[in-house]
PDB file of N, CA and C in Angstrom:
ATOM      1  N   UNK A   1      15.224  -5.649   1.615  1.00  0.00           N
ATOM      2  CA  UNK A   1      13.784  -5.610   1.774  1.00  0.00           C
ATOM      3  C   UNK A   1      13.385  -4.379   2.581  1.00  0.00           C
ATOM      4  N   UNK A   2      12.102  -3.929   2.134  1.00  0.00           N
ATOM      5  CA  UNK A   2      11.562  -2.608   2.771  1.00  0.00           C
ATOM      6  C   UNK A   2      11.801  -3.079   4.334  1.00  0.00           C
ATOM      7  N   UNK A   3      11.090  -3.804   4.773  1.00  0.00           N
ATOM      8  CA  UNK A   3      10.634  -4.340   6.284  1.00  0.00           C
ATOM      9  C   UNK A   3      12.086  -4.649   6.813  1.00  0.00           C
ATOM     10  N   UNK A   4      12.914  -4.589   6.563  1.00  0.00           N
ATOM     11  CA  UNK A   4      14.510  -4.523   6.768  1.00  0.00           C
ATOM     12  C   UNK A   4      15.334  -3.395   7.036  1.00  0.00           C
ATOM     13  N   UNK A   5      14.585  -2.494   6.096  1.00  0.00           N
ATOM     14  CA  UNK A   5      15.524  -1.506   6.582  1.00  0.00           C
ATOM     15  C   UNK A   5      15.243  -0.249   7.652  1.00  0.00           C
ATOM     16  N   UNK A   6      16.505  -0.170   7.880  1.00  0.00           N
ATOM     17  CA  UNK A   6      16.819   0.591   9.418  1.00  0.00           C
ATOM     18  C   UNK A   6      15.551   1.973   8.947  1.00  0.00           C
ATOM     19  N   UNK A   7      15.730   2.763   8.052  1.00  0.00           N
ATOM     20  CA  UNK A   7      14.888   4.164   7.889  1.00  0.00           C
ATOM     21  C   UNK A   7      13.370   3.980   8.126  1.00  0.00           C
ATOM     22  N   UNK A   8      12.837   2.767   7.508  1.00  0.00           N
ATOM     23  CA  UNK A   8      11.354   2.500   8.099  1.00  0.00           C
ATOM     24  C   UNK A   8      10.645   3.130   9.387  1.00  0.00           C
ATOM     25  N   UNK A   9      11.437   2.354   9.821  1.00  0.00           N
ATOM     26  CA  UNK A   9      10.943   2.701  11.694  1.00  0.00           C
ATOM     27  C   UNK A   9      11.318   4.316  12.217  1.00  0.00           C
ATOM     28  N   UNK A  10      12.579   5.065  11.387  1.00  0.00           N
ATOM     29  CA  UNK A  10      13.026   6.499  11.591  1.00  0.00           C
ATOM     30  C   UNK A  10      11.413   7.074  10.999  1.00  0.00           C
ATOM     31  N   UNK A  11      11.192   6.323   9.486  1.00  0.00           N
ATOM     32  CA  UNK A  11       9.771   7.450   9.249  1.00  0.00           C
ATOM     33  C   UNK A  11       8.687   7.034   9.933  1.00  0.00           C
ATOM     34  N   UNK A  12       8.455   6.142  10.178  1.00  0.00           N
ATOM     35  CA  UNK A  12       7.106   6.154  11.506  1.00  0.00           C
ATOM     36  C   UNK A  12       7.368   7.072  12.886  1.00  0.00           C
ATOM     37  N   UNK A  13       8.524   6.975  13.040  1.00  0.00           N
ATOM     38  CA  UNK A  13       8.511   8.303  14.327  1.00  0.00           C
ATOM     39  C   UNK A  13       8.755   9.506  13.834  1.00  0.00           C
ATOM     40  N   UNK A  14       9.144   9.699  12.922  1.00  0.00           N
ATOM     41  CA  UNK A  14       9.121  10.850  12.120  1.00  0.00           C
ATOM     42  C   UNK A  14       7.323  11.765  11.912  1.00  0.00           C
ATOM     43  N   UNK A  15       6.663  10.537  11.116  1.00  0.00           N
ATOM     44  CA  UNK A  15       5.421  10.499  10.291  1.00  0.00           C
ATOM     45  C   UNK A  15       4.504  10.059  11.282  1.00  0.00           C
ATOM     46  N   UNK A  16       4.252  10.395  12.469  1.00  0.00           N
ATOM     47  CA  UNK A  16       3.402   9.222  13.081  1.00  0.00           C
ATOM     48  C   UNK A  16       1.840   9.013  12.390  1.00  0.00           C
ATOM     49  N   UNK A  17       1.470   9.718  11.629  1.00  0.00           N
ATOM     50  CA  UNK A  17       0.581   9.513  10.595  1.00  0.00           C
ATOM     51  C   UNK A  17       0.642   8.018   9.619  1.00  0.00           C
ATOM     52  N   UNK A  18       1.679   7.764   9.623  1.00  0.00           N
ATOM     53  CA  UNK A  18       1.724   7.097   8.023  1.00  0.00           C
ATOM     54  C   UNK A  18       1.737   5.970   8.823  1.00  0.00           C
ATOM     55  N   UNK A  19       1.873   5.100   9.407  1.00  0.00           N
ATOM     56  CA  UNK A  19       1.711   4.323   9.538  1.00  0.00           C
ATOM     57  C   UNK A  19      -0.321   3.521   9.374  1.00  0.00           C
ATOM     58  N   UNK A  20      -0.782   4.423  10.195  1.00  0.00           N
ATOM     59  CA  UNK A  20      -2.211   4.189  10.035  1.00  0.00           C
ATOM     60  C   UNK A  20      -2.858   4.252   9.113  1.00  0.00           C
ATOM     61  N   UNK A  21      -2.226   5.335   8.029  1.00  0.00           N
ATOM     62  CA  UNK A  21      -2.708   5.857   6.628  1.00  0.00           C
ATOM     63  C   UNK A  21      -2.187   4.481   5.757  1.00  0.00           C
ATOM     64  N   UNK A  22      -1.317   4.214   5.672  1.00  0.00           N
ATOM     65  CA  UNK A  22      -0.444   2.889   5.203  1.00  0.00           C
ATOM     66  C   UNK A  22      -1.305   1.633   5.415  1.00  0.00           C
ATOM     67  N   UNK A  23      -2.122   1.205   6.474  1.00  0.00           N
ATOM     68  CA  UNK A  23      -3.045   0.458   7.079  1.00  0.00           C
ATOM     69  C   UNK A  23      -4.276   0.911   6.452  1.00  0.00           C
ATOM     70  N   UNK A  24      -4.985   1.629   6.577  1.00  0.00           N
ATOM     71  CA  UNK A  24      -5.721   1.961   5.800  1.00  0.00           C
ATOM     72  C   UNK A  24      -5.987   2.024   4.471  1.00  0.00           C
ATOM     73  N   UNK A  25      -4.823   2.213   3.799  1.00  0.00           N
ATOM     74  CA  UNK A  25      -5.023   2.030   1.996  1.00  0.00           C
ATOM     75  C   UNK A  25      -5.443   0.478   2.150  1.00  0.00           C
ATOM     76  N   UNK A  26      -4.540  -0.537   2.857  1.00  0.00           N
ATOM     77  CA  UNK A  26      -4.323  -1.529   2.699  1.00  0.00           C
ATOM     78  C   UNK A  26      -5.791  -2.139   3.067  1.00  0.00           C
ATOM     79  N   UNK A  27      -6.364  -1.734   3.832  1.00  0.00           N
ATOM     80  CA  UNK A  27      -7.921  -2.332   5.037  1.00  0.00           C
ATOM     81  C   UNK A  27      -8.353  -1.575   3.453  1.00  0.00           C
ATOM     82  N   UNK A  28      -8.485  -0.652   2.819  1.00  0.00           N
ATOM     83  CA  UNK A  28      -9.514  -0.539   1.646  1.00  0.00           C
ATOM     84  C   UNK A  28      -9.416  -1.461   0.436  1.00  0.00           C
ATOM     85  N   UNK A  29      -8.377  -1.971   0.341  1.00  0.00           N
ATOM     86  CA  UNK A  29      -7.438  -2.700  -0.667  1.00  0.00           C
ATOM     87  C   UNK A  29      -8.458  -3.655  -0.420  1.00  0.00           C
ATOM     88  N   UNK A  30      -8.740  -4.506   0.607  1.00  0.00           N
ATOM     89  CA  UNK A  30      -9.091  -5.536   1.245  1.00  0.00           C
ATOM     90  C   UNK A  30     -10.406  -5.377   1.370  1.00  0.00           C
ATOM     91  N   UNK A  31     -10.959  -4.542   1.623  1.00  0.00           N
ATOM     92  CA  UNK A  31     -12.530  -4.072   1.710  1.00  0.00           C
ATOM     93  C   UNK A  31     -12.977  -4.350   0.374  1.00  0.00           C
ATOM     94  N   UNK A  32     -12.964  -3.492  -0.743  1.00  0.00           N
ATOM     95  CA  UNK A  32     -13.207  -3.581  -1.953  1.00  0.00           C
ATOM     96  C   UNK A  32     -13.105  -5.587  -2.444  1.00  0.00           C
ATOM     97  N   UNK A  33     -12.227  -5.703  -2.419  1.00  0.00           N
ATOM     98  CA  UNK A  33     -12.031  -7.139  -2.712  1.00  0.00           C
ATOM     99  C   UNK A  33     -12.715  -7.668  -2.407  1.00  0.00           C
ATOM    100  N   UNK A  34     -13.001  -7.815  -1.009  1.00  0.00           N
ATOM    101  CA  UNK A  34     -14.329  -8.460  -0.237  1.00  0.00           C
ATOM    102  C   UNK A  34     -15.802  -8.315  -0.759  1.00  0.00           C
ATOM    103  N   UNK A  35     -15.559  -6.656  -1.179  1.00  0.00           N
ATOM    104  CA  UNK A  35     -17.141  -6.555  -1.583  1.00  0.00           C
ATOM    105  C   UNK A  35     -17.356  -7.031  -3.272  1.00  0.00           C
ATOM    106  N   UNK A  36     -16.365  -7.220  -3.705  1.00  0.00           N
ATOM    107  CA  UNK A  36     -16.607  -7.491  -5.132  1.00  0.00           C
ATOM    108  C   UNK A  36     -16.908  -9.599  -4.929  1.00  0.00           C
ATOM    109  N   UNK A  37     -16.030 -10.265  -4.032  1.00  0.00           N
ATOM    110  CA  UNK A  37     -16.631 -11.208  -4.007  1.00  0.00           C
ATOM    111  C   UNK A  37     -17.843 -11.287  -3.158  1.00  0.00           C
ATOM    112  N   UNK A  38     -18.588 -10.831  -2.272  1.00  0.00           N
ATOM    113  CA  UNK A  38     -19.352 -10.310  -2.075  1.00  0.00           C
ATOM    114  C   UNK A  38     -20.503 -10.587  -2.995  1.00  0.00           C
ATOM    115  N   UNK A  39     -20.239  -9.423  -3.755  1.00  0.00           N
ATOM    116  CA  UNK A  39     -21.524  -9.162  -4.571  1.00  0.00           C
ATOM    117  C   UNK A  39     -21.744 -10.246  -5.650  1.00  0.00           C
ATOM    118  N   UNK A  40     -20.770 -10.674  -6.112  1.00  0.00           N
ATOM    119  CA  UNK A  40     -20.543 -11.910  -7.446  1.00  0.00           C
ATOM    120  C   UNK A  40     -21.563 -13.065  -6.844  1.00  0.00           C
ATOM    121  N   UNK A  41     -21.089 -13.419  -5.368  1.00  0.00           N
ATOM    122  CA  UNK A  41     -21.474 -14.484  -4.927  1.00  0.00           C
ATOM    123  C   UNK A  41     -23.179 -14.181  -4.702  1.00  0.00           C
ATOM    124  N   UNK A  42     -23.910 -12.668  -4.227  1.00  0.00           N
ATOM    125  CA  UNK A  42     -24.940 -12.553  -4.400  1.00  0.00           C
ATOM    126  C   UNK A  42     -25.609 -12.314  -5.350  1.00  0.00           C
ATOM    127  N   UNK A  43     -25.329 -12.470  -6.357  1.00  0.00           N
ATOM    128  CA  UNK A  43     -25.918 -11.992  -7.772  1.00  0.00           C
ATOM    129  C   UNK A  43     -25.460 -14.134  -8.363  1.00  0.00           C
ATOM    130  N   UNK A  44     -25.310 -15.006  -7.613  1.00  0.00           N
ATOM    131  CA  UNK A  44     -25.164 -16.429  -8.162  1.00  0.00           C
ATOM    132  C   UNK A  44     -24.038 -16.440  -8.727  1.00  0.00           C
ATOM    133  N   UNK A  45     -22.917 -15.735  -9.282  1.00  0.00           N
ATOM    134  CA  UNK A  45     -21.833 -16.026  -9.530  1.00  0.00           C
ATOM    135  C   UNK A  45     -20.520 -15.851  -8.664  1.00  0.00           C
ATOM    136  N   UNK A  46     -19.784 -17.577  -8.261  1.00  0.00           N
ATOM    137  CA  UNK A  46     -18.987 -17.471  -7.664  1.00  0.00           C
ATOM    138  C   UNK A  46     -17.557 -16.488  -8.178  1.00  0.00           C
ATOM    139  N   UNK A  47     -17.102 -16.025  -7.556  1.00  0.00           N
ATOM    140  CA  UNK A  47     -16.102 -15.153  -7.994  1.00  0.00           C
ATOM    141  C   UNK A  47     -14.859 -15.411  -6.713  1.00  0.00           C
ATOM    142  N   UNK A  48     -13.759 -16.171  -7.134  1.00  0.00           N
ATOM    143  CA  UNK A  48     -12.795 -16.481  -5.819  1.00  0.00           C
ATOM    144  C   UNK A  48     -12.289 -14.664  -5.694  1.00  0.00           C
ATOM    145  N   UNK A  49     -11.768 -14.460  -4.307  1.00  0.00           N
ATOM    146  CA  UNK A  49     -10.742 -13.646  -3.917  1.00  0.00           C
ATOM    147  C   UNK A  49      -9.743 -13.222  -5.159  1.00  0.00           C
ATOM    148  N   UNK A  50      -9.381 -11.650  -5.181  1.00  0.00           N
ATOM    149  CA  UNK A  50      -8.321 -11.846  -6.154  1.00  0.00           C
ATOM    150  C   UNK A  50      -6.737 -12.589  -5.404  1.00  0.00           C
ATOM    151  N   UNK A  51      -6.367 -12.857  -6.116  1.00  0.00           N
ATOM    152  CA  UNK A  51      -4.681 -13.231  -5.625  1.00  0.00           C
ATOM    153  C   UNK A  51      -3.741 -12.039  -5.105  1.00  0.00           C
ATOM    154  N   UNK A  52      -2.598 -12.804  -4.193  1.00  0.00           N
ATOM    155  CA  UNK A  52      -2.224 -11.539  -3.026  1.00  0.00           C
ATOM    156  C   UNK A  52      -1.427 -10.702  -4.133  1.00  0.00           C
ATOM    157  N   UNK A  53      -0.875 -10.447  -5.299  1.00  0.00           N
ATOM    158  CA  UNK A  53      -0.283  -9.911  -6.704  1.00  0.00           C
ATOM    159  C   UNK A  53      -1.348  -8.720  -6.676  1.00  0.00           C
ATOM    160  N   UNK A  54      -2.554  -9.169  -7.174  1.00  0.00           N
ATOM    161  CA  UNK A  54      -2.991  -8.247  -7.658  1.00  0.00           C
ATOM    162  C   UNK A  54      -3.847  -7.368  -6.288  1.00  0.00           C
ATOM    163  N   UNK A  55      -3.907  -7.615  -5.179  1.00  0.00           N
ATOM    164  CA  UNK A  55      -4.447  -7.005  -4.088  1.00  0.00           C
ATOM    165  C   UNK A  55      -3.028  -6.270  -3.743  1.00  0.00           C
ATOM    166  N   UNK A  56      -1.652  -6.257  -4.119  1.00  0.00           N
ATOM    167  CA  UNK A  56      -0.893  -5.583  -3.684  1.00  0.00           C
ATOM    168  C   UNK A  56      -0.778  -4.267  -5.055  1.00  0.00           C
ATOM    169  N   UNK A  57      -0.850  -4.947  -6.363  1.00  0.00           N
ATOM    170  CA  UNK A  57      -0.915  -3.862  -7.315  1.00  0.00           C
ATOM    171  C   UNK A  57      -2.053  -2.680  -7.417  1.00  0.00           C
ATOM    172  N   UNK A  58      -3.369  -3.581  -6.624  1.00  0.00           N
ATOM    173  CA  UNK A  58      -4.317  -2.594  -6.139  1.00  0.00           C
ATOM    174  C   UNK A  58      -4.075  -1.518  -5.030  1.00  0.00           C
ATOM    175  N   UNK A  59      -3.634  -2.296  -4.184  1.00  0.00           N
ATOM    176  CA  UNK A  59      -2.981  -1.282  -2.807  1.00  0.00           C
ATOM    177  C   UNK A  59      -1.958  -0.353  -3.556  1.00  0.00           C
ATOM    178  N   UNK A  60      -0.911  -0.719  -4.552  1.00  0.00           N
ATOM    179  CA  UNK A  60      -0.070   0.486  -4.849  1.00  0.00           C
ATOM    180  C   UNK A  60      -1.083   1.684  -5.473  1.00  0.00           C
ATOM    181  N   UNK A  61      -2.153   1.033  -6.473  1.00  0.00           N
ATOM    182  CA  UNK A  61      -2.843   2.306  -6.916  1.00  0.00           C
ATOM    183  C   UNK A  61      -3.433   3.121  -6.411  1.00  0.00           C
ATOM    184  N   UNK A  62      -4.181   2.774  -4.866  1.00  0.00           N
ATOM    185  CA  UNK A  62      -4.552   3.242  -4.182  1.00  0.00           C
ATOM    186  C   UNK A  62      -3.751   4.368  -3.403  1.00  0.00           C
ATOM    187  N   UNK A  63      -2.308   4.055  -3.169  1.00  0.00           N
ATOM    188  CA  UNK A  63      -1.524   5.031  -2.710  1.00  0.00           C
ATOM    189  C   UNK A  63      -1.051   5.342  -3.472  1.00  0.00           C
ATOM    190  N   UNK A  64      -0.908   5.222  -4.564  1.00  0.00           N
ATOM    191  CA  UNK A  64      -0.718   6.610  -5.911  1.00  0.00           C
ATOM    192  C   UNK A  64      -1.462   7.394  -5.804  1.00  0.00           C
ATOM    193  N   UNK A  65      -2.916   7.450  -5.776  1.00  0.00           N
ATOM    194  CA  UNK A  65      -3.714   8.552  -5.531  1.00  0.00           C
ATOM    195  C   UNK A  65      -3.617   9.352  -4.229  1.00  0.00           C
ATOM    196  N   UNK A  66      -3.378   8.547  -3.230  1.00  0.00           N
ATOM    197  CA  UNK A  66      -2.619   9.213  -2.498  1.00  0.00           C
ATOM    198  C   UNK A  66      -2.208  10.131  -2.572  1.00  0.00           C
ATOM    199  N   UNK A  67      -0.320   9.783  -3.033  1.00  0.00           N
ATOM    200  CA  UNK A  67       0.618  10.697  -2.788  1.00  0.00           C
ATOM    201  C   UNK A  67       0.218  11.815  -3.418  1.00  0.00           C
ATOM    202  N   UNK A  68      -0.964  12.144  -4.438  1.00  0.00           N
ATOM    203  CA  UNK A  68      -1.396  13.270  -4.936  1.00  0.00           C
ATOM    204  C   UNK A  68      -2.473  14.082  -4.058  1.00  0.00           C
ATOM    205  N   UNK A  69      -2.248  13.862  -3.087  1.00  0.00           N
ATOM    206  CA  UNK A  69      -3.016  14.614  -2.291  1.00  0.00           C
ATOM    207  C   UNK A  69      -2.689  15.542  -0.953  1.00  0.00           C
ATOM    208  N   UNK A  70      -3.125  16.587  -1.230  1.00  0.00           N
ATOM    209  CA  UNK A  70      -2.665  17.624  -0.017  1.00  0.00           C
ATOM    210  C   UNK A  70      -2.067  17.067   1.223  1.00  0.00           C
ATOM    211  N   UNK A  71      -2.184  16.258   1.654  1.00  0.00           N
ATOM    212  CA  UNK A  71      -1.845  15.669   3.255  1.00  0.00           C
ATOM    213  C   UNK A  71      -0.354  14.891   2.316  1.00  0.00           C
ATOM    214  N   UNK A  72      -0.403  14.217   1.535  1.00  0.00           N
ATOM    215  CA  UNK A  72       0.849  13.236   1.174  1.00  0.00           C
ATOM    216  C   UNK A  72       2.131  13.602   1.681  1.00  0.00           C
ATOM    217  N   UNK A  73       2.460  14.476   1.774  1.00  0.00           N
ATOM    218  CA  UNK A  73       3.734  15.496   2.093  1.00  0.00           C
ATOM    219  C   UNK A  73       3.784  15.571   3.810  1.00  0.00           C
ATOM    220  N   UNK A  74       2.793  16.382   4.653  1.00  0.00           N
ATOM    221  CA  UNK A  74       2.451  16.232   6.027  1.00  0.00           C
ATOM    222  C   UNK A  74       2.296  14.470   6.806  1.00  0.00           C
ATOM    223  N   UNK A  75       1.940  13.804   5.967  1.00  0.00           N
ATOM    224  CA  UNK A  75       1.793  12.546   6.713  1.00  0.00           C
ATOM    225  C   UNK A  75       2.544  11.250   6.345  1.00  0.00           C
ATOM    226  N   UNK A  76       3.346  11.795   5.418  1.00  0.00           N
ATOM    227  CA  UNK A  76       5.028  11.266   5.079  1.00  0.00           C
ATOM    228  C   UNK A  76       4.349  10.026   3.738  1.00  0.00           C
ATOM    229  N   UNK A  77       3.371   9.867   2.938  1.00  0.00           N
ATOM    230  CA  UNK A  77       3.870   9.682   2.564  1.00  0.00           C
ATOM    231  C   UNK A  77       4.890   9.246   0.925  1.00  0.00           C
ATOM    232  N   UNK A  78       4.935  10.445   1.129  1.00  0.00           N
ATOM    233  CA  UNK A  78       5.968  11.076  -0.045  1.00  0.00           C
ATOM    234  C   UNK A  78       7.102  10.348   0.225  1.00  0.00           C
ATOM    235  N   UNK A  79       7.770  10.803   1.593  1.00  0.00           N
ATOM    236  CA  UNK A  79       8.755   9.835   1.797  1.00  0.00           C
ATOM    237  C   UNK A  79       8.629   8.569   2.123  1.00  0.00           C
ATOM    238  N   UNK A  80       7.941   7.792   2.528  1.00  0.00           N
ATOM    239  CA  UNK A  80       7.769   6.701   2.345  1.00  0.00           C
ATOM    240  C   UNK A  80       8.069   5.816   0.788  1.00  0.00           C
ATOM    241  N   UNK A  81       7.297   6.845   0.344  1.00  0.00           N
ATOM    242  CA  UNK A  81       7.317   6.424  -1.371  1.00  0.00           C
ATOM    243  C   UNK A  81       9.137   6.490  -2.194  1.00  0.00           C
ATOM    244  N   UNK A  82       9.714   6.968  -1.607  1.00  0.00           N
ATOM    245  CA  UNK A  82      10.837   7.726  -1.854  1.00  0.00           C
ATOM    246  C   UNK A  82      12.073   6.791  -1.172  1.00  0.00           C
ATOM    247  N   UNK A  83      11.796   5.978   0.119  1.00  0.00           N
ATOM    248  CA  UNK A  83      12.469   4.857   0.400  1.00  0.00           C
ATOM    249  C   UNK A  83      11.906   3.401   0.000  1.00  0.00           C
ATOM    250  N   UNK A  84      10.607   3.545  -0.621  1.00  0.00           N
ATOM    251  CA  UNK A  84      10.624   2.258  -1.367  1.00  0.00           C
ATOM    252  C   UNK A  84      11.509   2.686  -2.860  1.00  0.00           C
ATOM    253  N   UNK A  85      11.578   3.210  -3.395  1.00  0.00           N
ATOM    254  CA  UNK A  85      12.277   3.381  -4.708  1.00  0.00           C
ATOM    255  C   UNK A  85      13.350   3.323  -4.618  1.00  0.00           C
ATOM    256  N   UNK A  86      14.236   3.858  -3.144  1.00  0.00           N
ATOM    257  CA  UNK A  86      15.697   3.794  -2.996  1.00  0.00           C
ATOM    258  C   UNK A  86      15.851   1.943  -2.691  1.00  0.00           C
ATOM    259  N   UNK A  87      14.916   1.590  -1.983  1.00  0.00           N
ATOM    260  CA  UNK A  87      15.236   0.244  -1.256  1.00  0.00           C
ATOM    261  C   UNK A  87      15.213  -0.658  -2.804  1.00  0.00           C
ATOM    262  N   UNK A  88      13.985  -0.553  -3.648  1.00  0.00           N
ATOM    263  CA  UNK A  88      14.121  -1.218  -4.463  1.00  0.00           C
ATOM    264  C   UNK A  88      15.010  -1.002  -5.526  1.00  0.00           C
ATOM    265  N   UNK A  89      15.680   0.285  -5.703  1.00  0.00           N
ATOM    266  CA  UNK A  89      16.799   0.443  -6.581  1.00  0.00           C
ATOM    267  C   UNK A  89      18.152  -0.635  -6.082  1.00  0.00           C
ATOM    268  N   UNK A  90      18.226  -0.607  -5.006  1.00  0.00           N
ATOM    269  CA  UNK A  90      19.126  -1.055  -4.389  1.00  0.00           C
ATOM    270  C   UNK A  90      19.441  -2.507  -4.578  1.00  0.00           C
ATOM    271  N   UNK A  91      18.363  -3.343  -4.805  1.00  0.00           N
ATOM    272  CA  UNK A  91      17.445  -4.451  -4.823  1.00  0.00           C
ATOM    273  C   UNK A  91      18.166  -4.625  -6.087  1.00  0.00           C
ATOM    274  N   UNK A  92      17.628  -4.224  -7.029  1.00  0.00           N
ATOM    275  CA  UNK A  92      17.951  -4.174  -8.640  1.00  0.00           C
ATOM    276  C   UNK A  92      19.759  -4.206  -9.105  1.00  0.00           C
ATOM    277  N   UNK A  93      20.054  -3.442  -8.028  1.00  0.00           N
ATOM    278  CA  UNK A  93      22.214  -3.431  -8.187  1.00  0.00           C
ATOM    279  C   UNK A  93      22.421  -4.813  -8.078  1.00  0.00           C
ATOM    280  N   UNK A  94      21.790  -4.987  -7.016  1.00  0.00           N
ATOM    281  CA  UNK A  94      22.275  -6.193  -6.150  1.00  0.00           C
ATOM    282  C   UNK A  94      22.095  -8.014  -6.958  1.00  0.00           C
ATOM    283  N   UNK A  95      20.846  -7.972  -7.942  1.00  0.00           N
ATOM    284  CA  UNK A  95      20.687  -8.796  -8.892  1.00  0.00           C
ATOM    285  C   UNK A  95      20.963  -8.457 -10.271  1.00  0.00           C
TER     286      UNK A  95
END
């Protein structure tokens, strides 16, 4: 698991950026969601929360756009992105 492994915590002192940036995709992930039930519910249609699946497939898209951006590289996270793919390759041997 990501939250397991030892390099995590090397790129937050590495990146001291990414951690907050990482928090932030996630607080927008969560914002948006909010405002879409939000608005459903003010316009008379109930609309539940999406499910934590698709608020995490949202959060990845969100840091896809990301990593395409000038800072991605300076605020790590490129590498970040780069030890989830190793962690989850790893993941994949292992089952």
């Amino acid at each position: 698991m990501l939250l397991q492994d030892p390099r995590l915590p090397e790129l937050f002192e590495r990146y001291p950026l990414l951690r907050q940036k990482l928090k932030s995709i996630f607080e927008t992930t969560a914002e948006e969601n909010s405002e879409i039930s939000s608005n459903a519910r003010h316009h008379g249609q109930p609309k539940a929360a999406k499910p934590p699946a698709q608020r995490i497939v949202r959060s990845l898209q969100n840091l896809e756009k990301e990593l395409s951006s000038d800072n991605a590289e300076r605020i790590g996270l490129k590498a970040f992105a780069d030890l989830v793919v190793a962690v989850n390759s790893n993941q994949a041997r292992k089952t």
